[in-house]
PDB file of N, CA and C in Angstrom:
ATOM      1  N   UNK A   1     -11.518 -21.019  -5.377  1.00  0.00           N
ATOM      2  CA  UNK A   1     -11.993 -20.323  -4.200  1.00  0.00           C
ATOM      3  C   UNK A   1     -11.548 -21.039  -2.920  1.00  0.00           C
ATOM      4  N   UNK A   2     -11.973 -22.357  -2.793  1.00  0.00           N
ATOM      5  CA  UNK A   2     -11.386 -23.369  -1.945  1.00  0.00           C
ATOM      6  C   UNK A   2      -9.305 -22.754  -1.446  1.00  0.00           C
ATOM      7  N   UNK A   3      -9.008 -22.785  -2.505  1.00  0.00           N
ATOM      8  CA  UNK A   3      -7.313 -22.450  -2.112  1.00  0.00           C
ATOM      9  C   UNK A   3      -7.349 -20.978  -1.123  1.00  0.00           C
ATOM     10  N   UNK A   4      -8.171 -20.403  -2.305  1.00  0.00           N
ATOM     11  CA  UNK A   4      -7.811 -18.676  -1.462  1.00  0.00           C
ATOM     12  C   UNK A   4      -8.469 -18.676   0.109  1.00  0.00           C
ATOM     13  N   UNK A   5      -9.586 -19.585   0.311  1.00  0.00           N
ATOM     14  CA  UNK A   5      -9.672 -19.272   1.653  1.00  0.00           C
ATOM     15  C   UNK A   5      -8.835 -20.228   2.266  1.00  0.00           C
ATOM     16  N   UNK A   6      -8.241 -20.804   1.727  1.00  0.00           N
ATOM     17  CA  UNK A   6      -7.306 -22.035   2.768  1.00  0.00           C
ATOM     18  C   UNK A   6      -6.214 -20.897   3.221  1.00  0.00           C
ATOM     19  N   UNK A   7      -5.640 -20.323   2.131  1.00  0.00           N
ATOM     20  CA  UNK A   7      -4.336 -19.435   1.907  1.00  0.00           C
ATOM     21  C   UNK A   7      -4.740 -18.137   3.166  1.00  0.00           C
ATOM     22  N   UNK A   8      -5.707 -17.730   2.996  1.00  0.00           N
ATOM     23  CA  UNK A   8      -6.492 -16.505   4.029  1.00  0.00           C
ATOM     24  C   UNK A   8      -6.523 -17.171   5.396  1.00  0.00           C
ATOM     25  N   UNK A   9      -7.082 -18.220   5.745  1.00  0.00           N
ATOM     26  CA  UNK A   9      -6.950 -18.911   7.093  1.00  0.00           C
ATOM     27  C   UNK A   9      -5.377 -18.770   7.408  1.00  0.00           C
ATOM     28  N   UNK A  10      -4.314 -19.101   6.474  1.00  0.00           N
ATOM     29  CA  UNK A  10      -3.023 -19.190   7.412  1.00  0.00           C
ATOM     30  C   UNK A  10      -2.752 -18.028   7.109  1.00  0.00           C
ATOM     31  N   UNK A  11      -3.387 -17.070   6.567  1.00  0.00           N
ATOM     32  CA  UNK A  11      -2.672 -15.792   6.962  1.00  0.00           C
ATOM     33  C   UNK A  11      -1.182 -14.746   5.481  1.00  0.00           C
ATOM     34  N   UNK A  12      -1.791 -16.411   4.859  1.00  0.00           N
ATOM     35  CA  UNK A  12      -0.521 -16.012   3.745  1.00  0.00           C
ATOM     36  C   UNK A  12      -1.118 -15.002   2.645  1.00  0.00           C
ATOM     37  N   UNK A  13      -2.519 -14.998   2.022  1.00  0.00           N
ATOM     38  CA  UNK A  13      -2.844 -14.283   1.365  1.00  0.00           C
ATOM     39  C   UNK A  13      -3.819 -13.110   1.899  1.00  0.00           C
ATOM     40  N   UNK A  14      -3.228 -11.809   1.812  1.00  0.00           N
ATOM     41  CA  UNK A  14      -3.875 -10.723   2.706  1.00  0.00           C
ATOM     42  C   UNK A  14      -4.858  -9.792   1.435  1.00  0.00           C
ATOM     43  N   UNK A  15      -4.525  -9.662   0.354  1.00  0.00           N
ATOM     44  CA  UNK A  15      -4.937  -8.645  -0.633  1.00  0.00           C
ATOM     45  C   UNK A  15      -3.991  -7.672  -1.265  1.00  0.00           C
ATOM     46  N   UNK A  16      -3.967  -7.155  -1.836  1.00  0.00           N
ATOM     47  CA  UNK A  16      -3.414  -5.930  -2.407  1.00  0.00           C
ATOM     48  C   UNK A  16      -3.134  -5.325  -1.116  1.00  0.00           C
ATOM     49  N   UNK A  17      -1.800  -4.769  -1.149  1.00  0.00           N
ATOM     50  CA  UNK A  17      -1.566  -3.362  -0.314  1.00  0.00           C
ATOM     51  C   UNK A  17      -1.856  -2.202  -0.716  1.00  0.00           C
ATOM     52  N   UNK A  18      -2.465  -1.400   0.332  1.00  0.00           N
ATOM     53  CA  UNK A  18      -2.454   0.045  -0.201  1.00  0.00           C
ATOM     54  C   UNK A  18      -1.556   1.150  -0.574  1.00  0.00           C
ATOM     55  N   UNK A  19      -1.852   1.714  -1.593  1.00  0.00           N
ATOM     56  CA  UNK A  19      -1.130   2.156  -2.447  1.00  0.00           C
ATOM     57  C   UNK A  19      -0.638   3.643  -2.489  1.00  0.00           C
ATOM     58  N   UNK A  20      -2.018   4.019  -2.353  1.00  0.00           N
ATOM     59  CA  UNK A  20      -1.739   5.924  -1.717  1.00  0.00           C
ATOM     60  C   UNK A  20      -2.172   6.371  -0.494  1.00  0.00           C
ATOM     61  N   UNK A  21      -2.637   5.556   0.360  1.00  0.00           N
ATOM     62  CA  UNK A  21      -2.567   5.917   1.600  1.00  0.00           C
ATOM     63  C   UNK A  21      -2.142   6.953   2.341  1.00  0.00           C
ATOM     64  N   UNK A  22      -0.198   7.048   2.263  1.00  0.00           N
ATOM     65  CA  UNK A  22       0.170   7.852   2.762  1.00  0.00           C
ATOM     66  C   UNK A  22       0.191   8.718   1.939  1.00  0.00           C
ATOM     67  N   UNK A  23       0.057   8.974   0.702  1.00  0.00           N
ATOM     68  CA  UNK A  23       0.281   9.965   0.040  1.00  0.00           C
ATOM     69  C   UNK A  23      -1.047  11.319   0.226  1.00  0.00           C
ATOM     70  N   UNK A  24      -2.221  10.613   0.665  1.00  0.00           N
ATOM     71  CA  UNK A  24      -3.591  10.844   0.900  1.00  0.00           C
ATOM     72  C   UNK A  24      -3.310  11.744   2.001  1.00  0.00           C
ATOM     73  N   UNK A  25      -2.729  10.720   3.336  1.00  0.00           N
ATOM     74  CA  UNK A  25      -2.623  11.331   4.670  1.00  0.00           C
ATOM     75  C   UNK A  25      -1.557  12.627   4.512  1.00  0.00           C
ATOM     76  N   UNK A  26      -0.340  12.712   3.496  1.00  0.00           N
ATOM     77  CA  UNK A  26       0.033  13.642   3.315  1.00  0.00           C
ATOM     78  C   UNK A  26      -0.414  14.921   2.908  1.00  0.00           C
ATOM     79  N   UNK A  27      -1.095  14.784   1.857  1.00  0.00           N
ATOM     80  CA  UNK A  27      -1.510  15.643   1.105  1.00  0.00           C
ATOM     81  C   UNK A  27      -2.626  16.741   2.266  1.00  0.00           C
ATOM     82  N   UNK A  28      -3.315  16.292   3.582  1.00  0.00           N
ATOM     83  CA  UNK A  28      -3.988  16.149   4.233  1.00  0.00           C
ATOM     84  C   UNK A  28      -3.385  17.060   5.047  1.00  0.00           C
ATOM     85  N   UNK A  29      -2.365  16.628   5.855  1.00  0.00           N
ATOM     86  CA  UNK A  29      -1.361  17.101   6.907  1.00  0.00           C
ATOM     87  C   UNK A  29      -0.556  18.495   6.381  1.00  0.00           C
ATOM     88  N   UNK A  30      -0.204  18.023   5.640  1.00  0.00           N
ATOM     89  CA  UNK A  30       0.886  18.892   5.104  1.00  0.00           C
ATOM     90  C   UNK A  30       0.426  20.174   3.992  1.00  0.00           C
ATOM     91  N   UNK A  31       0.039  19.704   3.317  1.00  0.00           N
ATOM     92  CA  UNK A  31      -0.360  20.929   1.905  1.00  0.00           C
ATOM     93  C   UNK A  31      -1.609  21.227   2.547  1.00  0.00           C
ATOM     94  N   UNK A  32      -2.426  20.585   3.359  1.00  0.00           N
ATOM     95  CA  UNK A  32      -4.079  21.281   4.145  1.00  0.00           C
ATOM     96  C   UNK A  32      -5.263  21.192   2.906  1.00  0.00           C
ATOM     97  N   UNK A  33      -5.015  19.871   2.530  1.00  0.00           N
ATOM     98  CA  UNK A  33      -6.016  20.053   1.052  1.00  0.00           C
ATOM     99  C   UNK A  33      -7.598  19.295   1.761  1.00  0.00           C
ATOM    100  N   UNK A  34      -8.669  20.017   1.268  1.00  0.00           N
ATOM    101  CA  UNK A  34      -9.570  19.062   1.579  1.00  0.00           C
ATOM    102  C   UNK A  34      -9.548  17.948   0.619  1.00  0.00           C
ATOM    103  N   UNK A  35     -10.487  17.086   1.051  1.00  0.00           N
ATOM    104  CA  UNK A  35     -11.126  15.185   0.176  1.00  0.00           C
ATOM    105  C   UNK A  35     -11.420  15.906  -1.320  1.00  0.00           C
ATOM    106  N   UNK A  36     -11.699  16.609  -1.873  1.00  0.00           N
ATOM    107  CA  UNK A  36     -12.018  17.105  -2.955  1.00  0.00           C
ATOM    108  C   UNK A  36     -10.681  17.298  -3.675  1.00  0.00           C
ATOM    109  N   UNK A  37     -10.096  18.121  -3.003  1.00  0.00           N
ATOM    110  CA  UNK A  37      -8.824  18.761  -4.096  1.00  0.00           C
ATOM    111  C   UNK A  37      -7.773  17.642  -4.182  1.00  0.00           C
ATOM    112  N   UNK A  38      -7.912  16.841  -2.776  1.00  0.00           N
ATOM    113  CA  UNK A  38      -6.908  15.832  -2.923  1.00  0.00           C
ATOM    114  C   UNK A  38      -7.125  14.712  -3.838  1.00  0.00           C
ATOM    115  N   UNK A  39      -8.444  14.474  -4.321  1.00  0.00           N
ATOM    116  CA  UNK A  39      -9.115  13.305  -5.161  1.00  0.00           C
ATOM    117  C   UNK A  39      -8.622  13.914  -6.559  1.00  0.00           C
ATOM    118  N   UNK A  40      -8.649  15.203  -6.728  1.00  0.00           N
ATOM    119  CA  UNK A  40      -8.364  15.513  -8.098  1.00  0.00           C
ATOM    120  C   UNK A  40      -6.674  15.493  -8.434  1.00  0.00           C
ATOM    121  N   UNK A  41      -6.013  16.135  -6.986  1.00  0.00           N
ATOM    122  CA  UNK A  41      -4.819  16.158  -7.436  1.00  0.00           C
ATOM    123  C   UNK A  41      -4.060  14.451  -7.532  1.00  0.00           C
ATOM    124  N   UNK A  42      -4.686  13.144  -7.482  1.00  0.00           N
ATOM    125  CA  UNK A  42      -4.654  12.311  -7.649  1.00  0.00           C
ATOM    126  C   UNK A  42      -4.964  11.817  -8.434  1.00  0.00           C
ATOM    127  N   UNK A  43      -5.920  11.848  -9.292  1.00  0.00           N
ATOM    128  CA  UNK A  43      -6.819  11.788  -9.922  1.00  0.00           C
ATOM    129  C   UNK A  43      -7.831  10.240  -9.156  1.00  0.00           C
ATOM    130  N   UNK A  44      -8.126  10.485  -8.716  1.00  0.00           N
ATOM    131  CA  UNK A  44      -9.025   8.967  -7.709  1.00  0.00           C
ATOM    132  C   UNK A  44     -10.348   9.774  -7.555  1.00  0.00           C
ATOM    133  N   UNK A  45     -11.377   8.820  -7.097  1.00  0.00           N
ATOM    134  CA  UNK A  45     -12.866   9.108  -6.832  1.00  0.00           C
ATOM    135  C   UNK A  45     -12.593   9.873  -5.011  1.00  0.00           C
ATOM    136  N   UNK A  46     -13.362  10.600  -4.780  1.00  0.00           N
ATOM    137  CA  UNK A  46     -13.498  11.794  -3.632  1.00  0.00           C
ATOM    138  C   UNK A  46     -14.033  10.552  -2.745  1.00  0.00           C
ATOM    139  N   UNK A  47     -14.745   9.286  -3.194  1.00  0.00           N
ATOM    140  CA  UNK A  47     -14.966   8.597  -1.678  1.00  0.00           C
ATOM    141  C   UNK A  47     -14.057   7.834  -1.470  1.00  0.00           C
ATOM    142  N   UNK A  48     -13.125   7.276  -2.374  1.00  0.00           N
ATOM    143  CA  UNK A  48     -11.619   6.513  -2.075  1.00  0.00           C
ATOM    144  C   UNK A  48     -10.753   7.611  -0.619  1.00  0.00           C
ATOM    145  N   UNK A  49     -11.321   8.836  -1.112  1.00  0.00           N
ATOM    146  CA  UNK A  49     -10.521  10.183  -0.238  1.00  0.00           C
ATOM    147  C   UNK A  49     -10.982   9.772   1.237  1.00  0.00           C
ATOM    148  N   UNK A  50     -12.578  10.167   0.888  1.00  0.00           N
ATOM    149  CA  UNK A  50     -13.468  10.108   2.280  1.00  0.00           C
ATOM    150  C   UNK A  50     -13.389   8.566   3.039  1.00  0.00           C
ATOM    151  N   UNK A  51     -13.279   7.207   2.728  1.00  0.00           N
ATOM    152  CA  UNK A  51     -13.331   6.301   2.935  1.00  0.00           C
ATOM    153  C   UNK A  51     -11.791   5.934   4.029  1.00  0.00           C
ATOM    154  N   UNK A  52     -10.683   6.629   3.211  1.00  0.00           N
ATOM    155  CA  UNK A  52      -9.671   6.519   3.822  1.00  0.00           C
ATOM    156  C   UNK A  52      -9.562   7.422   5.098  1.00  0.00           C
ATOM    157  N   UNK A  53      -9.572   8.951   5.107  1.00  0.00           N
ATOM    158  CA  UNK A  53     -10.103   9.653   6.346  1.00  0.00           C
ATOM    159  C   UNK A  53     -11.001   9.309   7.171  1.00  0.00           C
ATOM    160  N   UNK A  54     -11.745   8.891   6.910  1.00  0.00           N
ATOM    161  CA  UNK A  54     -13.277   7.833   8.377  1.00  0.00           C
ATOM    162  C   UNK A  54     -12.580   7.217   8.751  1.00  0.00           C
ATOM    163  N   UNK A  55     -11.073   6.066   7.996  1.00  0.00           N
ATOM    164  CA  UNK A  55     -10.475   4.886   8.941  1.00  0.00           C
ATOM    165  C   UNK A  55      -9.408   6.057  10.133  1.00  0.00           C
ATOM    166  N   UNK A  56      -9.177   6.687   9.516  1.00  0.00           N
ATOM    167  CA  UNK A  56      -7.881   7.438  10.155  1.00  0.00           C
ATOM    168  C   UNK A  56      -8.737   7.909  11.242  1.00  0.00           C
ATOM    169  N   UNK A  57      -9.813   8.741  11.145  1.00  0.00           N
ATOM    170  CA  UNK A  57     -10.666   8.941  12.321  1.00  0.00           C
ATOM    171  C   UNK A  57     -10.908   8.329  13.461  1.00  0.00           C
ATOM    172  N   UNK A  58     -11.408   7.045  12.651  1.00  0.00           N
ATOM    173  CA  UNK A  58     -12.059   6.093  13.870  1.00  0.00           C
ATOM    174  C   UNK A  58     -10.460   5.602  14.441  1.00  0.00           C
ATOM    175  N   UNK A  59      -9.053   5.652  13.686  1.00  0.00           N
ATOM    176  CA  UNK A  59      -8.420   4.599  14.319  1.00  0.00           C
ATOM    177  C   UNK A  59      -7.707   6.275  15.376  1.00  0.00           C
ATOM    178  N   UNK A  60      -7.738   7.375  14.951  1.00  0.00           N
ATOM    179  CA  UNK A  60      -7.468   8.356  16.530  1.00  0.00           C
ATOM    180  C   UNK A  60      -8.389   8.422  17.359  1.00  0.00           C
ATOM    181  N   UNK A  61      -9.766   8.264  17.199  1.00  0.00           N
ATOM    182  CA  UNK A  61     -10.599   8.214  18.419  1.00  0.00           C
ATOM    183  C   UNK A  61     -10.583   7.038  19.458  1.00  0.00           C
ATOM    184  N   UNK A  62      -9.856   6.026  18.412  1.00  0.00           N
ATOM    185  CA  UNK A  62      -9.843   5.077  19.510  1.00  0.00           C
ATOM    186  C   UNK A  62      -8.598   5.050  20.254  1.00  0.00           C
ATOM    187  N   UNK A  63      -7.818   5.755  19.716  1.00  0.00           N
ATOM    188  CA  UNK A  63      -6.797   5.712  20.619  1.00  0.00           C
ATOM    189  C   UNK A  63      -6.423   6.808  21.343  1.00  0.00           C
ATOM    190  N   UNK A  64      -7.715   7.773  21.042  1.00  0.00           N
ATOM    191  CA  UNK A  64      -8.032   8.666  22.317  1.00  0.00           C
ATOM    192  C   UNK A  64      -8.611   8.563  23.191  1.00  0.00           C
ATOM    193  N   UNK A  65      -9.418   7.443  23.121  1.00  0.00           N
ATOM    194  CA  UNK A  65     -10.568   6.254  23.892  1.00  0.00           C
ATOM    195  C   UNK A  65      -9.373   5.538  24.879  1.00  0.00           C
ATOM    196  N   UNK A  66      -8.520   5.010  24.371  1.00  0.00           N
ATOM    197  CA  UNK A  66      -7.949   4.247  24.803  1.00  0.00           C
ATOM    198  C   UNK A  66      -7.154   4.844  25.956  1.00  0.00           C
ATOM    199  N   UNK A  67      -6.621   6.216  25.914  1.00  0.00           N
ATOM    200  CA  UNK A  67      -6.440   6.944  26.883  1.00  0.00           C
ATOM    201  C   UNK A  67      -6.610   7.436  27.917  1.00  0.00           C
ATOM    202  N   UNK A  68      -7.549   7.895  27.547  1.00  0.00           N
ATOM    203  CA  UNK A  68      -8.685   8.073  28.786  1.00  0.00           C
ATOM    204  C   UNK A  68      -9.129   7.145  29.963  1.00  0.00           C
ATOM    205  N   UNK A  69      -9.029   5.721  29.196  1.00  0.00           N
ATOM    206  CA  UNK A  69      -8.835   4.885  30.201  1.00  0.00           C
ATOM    207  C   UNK A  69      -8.154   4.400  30.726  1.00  0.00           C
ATOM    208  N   UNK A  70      -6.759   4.518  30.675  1.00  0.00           N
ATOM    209  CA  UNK A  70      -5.495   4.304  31.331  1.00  0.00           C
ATOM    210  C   UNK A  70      -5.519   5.340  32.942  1.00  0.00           C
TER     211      UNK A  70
END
């Protein structure tokens, strides 16, 4: 445990990358699937779906936030 947080302090060990992400945000954009159909046509759990859409949310509101104040 000692190593991994040494390794995390410099930045060298981050975690797993994500994996379907874009495939998520695609499926989303493009084919117009809701968190449901897209969890199945993946086969993944519907809050892996929902969990990933809340980040995408919060990260356009803030950079509609961020606008506004310019």
């Amino acid at each position: 445990m000692e190593r991994i947080s040494a390794a995390k302090a410099r930045g060298v060990y981050k975690g797993r990358k994500p994996s379907i992400d874009a495939e998520i945000l695609r499926l989303r954009r493009e084919e117009q699937l809701g968190p449901a159909a897209i969890a199945r046509w993946l086969g993944i759990g519907w809050a892996s779906v929902y969990r990933l859409l809340g980040k995408q949310a919060a990260v356009s509101a803030n950079r509609g936030a961020d606008a506004d104040q310019a």
